[in-house]
C-alpha atoms as a PDB file:
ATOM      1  CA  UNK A   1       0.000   0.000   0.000  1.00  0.00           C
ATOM      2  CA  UNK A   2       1.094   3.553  -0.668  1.00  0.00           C
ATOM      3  CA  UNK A   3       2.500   5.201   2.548  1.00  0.00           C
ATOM      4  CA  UNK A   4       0.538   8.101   1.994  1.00  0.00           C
ATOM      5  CA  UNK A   5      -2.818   6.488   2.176  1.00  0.00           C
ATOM      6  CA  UNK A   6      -2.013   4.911   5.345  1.00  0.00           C
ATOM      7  CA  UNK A   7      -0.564   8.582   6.957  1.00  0.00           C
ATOM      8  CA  UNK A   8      -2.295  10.739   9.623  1.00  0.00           C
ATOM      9  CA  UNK A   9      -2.960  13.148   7.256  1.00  0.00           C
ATOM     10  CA  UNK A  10      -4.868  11.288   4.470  1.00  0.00           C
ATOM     11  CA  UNK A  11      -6.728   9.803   7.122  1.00  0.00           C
ATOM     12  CA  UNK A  12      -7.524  12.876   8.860  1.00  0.00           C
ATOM     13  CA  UNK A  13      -8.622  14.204   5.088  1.00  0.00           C
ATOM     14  CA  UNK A  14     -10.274  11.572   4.947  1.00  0.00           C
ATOM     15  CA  UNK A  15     -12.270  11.854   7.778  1.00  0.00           C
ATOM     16  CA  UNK A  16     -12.907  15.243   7.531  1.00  0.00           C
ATOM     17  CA  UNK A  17     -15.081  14.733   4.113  1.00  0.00           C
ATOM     18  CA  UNK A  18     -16.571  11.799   5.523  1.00  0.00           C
ATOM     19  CA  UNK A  19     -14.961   9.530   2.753  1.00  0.00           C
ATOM     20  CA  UNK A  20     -15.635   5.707   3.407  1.00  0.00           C
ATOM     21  CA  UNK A  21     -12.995   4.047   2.033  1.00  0.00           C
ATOM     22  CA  UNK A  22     -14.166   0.626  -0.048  1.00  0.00           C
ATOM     23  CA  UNK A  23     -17.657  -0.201  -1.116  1.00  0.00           C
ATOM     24  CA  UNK A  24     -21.068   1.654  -0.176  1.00  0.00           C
ATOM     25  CA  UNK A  25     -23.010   0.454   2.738  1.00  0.00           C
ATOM     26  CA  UNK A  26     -25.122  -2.462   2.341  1.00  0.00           C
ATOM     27  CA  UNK A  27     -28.410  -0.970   2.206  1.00  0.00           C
ATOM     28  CA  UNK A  28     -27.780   2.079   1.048  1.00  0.00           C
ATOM     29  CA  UNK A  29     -31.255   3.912  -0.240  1.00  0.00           C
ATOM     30  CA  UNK A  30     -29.460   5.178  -3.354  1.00  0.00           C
ATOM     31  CA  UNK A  31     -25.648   4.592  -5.034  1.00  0.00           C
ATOM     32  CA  UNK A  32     -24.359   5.317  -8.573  1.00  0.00           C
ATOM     33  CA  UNK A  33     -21.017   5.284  -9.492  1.00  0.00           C
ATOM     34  CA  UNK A  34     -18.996   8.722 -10.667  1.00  0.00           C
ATOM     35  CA  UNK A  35     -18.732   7.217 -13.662  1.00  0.00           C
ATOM     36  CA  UNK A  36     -22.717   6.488 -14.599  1.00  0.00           C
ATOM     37  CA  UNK A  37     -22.957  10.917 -13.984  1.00  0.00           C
ATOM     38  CA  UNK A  38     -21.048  11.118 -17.485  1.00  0.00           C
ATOM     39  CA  UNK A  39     -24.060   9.004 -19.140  1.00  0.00           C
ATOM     40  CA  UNK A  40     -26.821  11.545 -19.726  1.00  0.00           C
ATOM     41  CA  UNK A  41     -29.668   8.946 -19.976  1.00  0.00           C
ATOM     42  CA  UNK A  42     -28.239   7.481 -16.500  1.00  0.00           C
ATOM     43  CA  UNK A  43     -27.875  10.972 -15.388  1.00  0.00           C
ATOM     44  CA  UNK A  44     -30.981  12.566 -15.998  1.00  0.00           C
ATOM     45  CA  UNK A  45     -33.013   9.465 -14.272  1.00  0.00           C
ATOM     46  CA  UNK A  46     -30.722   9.971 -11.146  1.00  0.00           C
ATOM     47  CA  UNK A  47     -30.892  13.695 -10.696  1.00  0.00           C
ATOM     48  CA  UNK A  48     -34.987  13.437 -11.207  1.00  0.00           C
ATOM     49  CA  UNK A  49     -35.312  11.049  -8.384  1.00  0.00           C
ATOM     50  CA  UNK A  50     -32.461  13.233  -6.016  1.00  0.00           C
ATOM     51  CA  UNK A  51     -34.507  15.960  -6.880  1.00  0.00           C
ATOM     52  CA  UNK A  52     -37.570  14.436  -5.108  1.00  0.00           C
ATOM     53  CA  UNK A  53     -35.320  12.752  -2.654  1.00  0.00           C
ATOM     54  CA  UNK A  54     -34.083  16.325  -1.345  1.00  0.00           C
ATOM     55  CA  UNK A  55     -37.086  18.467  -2.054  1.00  0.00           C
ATOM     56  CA  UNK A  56     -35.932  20.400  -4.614  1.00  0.00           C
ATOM     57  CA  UNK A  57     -38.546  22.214  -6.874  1.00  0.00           C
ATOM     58  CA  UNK A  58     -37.348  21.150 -10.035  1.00  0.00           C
ATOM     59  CA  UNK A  59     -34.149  18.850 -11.914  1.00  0.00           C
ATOM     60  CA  UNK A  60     -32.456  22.531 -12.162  1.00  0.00           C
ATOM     61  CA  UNK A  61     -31.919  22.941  -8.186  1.00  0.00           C
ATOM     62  CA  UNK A  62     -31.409  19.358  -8.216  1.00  0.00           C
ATOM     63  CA  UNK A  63     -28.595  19.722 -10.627  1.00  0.00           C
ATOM     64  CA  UNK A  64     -26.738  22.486  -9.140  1.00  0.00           C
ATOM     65  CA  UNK A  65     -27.112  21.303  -5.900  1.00  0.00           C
ATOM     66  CA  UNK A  66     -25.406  18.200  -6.771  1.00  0.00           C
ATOM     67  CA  UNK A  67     -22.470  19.805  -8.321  1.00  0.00           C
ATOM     68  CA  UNK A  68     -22.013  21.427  -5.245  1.00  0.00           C
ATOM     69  CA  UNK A  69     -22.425  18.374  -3.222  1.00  0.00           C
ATOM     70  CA  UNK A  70     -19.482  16.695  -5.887  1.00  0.00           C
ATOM     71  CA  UNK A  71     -17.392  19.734  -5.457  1.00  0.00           C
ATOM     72  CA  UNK A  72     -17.244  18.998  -2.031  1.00  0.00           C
ATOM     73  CA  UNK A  73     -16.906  15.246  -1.439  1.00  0.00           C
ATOM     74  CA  UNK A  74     -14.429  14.874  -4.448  1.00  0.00           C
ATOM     75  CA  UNK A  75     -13.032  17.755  -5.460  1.00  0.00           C
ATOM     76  CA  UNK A  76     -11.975  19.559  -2.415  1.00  0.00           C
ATOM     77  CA  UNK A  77     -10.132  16.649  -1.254  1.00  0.00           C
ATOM     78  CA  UNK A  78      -8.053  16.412  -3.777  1.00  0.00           C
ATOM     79  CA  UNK A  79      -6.818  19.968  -4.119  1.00  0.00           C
ATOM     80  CA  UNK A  80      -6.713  19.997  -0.762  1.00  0.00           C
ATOM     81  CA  UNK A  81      -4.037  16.928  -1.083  1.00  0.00           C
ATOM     82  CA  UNK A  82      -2.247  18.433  -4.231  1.00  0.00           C
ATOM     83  CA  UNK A  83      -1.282  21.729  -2.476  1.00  0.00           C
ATOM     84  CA  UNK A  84      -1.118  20.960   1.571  1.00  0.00           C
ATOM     85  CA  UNK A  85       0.214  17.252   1.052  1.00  0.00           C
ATOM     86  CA  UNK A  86       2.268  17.670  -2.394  1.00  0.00           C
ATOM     87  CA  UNK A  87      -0.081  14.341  -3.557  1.00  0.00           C
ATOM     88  CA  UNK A  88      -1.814  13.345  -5.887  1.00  0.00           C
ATOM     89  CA  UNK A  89      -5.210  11.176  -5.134  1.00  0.00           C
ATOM     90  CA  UNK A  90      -7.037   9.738  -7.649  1.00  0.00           C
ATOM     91  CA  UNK A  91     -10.618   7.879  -7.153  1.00  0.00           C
ATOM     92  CA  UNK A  92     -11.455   5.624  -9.935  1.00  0.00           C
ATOM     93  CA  UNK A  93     -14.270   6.767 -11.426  1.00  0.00           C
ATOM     94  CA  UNK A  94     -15.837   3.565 -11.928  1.00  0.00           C
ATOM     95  CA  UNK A  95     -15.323   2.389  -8.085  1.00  0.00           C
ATOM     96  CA  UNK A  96     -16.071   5.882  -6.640  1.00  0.00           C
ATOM     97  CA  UNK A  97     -20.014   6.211  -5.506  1.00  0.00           C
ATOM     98  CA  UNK A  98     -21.860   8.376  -4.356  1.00  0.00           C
ATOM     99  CA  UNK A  99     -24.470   7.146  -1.677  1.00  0.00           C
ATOM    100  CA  UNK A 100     -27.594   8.022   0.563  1.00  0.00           C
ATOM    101  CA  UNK A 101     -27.248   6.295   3.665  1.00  0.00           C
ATOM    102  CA  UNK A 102     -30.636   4.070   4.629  1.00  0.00           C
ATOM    103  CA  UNK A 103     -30.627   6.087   7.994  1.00  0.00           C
ATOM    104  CA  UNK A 104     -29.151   9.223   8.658  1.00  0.00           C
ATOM    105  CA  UNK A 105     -31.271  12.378  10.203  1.00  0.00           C
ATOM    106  CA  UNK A 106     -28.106  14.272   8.749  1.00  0.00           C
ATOM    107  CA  UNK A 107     -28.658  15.516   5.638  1.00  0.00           C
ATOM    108  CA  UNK A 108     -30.578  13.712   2.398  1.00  0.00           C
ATOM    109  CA  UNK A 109     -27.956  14.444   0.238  1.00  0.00           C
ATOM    110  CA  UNK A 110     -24.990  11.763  -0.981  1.00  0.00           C
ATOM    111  CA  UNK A 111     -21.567  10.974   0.653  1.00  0.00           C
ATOM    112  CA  UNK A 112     -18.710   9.316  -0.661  1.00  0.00           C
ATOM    113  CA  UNK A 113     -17.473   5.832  -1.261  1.00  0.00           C
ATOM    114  CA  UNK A 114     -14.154   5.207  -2.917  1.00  0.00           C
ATOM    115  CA  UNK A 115     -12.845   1.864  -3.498  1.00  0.00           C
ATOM    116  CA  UNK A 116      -9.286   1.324  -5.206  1.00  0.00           C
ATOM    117  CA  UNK A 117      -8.368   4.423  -4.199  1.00  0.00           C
ATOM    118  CA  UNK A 118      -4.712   5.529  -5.523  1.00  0.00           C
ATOM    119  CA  UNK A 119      -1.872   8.358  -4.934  1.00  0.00           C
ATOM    120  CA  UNK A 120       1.387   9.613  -6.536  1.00  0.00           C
ATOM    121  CA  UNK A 121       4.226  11.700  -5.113  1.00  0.00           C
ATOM    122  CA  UNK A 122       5.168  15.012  -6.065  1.00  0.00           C
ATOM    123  CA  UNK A 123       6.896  14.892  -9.607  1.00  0.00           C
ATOM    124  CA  UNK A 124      10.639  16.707  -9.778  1.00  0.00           C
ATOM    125  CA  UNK A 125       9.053  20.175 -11.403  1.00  0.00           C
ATOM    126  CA  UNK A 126       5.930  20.444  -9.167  1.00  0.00           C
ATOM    127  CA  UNK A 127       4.845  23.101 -11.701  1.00  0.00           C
ATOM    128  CA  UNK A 128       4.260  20.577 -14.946  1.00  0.00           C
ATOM    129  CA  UNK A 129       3.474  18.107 -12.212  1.00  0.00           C
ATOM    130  CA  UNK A 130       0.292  20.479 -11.075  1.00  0.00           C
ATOM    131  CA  UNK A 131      -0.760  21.079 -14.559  1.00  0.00           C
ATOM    132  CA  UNK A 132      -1.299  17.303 -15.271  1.00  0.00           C
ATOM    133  CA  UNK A 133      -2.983  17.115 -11.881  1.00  0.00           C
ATOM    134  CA  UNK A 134      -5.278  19.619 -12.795  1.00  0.00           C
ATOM    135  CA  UNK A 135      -5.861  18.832 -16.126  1.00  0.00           C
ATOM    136  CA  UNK A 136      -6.562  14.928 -15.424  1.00  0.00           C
ATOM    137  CA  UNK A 137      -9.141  16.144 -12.415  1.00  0.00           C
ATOM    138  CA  UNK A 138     -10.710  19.047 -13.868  1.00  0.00           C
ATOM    139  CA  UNK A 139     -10.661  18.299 -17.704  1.00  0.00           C
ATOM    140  CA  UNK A 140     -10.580  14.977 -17.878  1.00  0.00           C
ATOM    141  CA  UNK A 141     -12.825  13.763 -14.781  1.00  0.00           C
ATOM    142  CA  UNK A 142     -15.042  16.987 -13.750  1.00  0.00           C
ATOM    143  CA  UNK A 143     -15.836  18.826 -16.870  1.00  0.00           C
ATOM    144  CA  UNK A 144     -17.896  15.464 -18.538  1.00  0.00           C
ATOM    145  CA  UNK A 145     -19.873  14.995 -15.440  1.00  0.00           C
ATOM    146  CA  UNK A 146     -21.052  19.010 -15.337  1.00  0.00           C
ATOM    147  CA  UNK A 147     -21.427  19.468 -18.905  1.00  0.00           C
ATOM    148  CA  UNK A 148     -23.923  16.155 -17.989  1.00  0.00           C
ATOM    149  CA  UNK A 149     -25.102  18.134 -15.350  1.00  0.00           C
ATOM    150  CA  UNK A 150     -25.482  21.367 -17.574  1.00  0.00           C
ATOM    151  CA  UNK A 151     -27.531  19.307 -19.604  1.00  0.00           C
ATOM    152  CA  UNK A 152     -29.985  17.865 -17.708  1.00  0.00           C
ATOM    153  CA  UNK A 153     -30.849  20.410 -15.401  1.00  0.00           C
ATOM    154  CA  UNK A 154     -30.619  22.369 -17.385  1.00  0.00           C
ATOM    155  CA  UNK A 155     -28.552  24.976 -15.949  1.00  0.00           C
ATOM    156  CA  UNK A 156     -25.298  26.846 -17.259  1.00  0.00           C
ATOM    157  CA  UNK A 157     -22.013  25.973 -16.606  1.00  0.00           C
ATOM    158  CA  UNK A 158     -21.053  29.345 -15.191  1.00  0.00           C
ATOM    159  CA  UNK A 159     -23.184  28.335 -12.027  1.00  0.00           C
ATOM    160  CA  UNK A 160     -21.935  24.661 -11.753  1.00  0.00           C
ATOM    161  CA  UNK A 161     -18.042  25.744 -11.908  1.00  0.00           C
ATOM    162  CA  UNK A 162     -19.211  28.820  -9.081  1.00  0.00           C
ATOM    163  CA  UNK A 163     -20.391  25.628  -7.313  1.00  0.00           C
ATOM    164  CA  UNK A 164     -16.868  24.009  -7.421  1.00  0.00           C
ATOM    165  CA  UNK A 165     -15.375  27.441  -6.797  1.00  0.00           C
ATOM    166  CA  UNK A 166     -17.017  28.183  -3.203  1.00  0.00           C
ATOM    167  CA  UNK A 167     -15.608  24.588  -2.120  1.00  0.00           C
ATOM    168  CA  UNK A 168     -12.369  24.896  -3.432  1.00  0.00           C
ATOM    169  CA  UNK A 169     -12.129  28.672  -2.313  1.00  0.00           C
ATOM    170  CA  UNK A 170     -11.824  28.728   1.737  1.00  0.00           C
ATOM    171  CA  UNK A 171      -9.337  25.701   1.391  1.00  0.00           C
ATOM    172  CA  UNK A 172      -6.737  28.691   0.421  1.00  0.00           C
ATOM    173  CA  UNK A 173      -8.146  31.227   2.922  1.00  0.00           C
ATOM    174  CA  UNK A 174      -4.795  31.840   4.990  1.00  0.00           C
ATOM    175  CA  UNK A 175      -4.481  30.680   8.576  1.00  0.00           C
ATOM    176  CA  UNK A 176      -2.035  31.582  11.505  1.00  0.00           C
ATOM    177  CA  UNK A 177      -0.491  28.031  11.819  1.00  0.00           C
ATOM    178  CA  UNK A 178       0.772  27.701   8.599  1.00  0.00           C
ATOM    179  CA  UNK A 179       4.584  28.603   7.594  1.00  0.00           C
ATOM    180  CA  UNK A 180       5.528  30.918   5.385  1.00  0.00           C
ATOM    181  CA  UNK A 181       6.361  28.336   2.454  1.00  0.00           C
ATOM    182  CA  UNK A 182       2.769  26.736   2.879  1.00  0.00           C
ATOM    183  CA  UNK A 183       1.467  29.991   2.886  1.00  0.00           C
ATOM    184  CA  UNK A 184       3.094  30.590  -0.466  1.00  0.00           C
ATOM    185  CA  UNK A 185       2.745  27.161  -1.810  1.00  0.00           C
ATOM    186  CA  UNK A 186      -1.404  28.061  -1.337  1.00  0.00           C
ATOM    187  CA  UNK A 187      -1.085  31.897  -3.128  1.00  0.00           C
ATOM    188  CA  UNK A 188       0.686  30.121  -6.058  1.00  0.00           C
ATOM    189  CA  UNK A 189      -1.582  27.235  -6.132  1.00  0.00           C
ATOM    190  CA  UNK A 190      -4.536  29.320  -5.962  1.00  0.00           C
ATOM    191  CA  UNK A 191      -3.365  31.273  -8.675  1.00  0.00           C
ATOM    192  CA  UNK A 192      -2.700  29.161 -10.919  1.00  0.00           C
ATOM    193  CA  UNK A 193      -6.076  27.279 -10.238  1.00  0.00           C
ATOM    194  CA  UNK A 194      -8.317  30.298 -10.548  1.00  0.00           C
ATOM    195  CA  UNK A 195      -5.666  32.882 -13.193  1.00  0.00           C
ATOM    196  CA  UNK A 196      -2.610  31.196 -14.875  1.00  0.00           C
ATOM    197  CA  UNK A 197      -3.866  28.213 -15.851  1.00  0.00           C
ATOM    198  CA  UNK A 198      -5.207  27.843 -19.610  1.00  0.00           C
ATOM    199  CA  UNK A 199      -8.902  26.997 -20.286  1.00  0.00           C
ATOM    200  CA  UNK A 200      -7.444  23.834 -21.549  1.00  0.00           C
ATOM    201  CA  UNK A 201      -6.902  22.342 -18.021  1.00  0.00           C
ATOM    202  CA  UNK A 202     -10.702  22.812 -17.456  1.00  0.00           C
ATOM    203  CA  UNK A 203     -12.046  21.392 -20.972  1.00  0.00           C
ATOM    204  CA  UNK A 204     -13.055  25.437 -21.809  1.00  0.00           C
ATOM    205  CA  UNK A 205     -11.625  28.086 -23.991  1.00  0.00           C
ATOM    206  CA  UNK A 206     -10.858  30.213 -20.805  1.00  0.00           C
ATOM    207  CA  UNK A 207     -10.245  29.796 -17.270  1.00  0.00           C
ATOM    208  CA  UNK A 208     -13.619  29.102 -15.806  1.00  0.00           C
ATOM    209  CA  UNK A 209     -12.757  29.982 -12.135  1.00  0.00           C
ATOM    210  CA  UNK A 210     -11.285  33.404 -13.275  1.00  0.00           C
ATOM    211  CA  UNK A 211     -15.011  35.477 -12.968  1.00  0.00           C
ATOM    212  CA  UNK A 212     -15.174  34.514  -9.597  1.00  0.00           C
ATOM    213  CA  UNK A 213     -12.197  35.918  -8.215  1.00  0.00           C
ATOM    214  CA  UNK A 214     -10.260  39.693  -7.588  1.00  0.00           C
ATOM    215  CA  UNK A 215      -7.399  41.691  -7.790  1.00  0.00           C
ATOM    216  CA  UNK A 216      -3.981  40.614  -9.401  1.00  0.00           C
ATOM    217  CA  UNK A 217      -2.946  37.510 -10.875  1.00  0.00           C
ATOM    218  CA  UNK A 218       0.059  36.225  -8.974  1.00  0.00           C
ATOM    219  CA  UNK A 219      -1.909  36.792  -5.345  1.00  0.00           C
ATOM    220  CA  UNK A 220      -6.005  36.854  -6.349  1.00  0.00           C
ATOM    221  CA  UNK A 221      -8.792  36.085  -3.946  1.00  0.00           C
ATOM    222  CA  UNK A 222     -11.850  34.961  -4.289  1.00  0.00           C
ATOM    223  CA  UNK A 223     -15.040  37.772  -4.680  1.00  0.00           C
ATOM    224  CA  UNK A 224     -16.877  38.050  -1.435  1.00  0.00           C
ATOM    225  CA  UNK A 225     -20.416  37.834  -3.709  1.00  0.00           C
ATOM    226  CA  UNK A 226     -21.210  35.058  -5.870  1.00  0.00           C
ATOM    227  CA  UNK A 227     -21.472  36.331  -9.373  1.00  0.00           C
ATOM    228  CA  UNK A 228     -23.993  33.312  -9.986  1.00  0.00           C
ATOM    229  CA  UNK A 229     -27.264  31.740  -8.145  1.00  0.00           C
ATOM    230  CA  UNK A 230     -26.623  28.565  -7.132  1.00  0.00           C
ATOM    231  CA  UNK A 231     -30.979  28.384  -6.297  1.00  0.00           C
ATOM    232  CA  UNK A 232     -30.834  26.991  -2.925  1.00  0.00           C
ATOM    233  CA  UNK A 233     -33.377  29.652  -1.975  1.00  0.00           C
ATOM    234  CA  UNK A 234     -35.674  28.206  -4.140  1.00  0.00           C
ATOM    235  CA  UNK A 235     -35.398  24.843  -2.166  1.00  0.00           C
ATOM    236  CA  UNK A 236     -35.226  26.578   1.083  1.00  0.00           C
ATOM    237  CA  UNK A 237     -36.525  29.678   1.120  1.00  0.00           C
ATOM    238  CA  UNK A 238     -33.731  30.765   2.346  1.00  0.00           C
ATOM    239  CA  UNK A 239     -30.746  32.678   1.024  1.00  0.00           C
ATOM    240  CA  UNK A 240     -27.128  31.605   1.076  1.00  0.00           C
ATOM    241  CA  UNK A 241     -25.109  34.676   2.231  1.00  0.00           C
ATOM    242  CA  UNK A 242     -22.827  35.041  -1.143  1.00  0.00           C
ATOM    243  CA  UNK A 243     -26.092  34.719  -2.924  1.00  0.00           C
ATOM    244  CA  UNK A 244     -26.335  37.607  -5.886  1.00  0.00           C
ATOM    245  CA  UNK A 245     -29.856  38.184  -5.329  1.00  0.00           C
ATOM    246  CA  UNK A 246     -29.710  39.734  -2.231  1.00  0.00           C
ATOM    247  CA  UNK A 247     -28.176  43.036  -0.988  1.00  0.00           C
ATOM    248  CA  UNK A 248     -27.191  44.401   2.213  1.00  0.00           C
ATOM    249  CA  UNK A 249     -30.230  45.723   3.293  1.00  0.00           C
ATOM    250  CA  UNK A 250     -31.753  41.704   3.324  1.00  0.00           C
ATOM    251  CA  UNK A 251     -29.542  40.785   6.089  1.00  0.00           C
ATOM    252  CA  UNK A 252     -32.552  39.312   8.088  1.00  0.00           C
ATOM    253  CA  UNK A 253     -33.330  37.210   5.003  1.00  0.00           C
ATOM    254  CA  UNK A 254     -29.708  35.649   5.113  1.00  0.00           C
ATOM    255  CA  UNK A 255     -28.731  31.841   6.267  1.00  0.00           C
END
């Protein structure tokens, strides 16, 4: 087994998104593998029936809350490993599921299970070694499942990366017990995730993290606003407090 995935700090990462390691529980209400997303037929069926599941008003909420939800289980984890662990983790698609526990007063929406779970070390040039990283997870892996997503919702890409971006975003929101080369490994990182890197990396013509973020490109940060609804408010009534719709005078209205 790779040393890495048997570490404190992959199993503390671990942990901390709730990953289960291996197959779905046995009586799960709901799996489907990463994989079955990038199948729009396959998609579409699931995202109707998780839109009912969660109480969603229509497949559109249901859509963009579920990029959000993948953002978070898959994708944060594994930036999160590229620039504070100098790995790389990657989840075969195939073996990687998405599941609604049978009984959990938690939340209705999926966790993750990853089975055959793999990692690599840091190449030599960690700059070409980030730019595969990111291309293979971003292009390769994320951009099929939300241009599914985009599709069956439907709802515009713009608003499914924005979903990706408010997960990946606080992961490089500086802290006071981090040294001064981890604080520059995350400005660089950052950077290069949301400015410097092509719209290649991301299967687009441009950079589709770029809108959502301010000021220069070698130290940006992420816009306090959302530029895009994600709709949550139309689920819950309720409006997330980055939501565009709202102003400063709605405080009161703000979750």
């Amino acid at each position: 087994m790779d040393g890495y995935l048997s570490s404190a700090p992959w199993r503390e990462l671990a942990e901390d998104y709730r990953m289960r390691l291996g197959e779905p529980p046995a009586g799960s209400v709901r799996t489907i593998a990463l994989s079955e997303l990038q199948d729009e037929a396959v998609c579409r069926e699931y995202v109707s029936w998780f839109k009912d599941y969660i109480g969603a008003p229509d497949t559109q909420v249901a859509a963009s809350m579920l990029a959000k939800r993948i953002g978070y289980l898959w994708i944060a984890p594994i930036v999160t490993a590229m620039t504070f662990h100098n790995r790389e983790i990657l989840f075969p698609l195939d073996r990687s599921f998405l599941y609604h526990p049978a009984a959990t007063e938690e939340t209705t929406f999926p966790f993750l299970a990853v089975d055959g779970i793999q990692s690599s070390a840091l190449a030599d040039d960690r700059k070409v070694w980030r730019e595969a990283v990111v291309e293979e997870h971003f292009a390769v892996r994320l951009a099929p499942i939300l241009q599914t997503l985009a599709a069956v919702g439907p709802v515009s890409m713009a608003v499914l990366w924005e979903n990706v971006m408010v997960r990946i975003a606080p992961l490089y929101a500086p802290g006071t017990d981090q040294s001064s080369q981890e604080r520059e490994r995350m400005q660089e990182d950052f950077a290069f995730l949301t400015r410097t890197a092509p719209g290649a990396l991301f299967s687009d013509r441009r950079n589709p993290l770029t809108r959502f973020t301010e000021g220069d490109d070698e130290a940006p940060v992420a816009k306090s606003k959302r530029m895009t609804c994600c709709f949550y408010y139309r689920m819950s009534g309720e409006y997330c407090r980055k939501c565009p719709k709202i102003d400063n005078e709605n405080e009161s209205q703000l979750k």
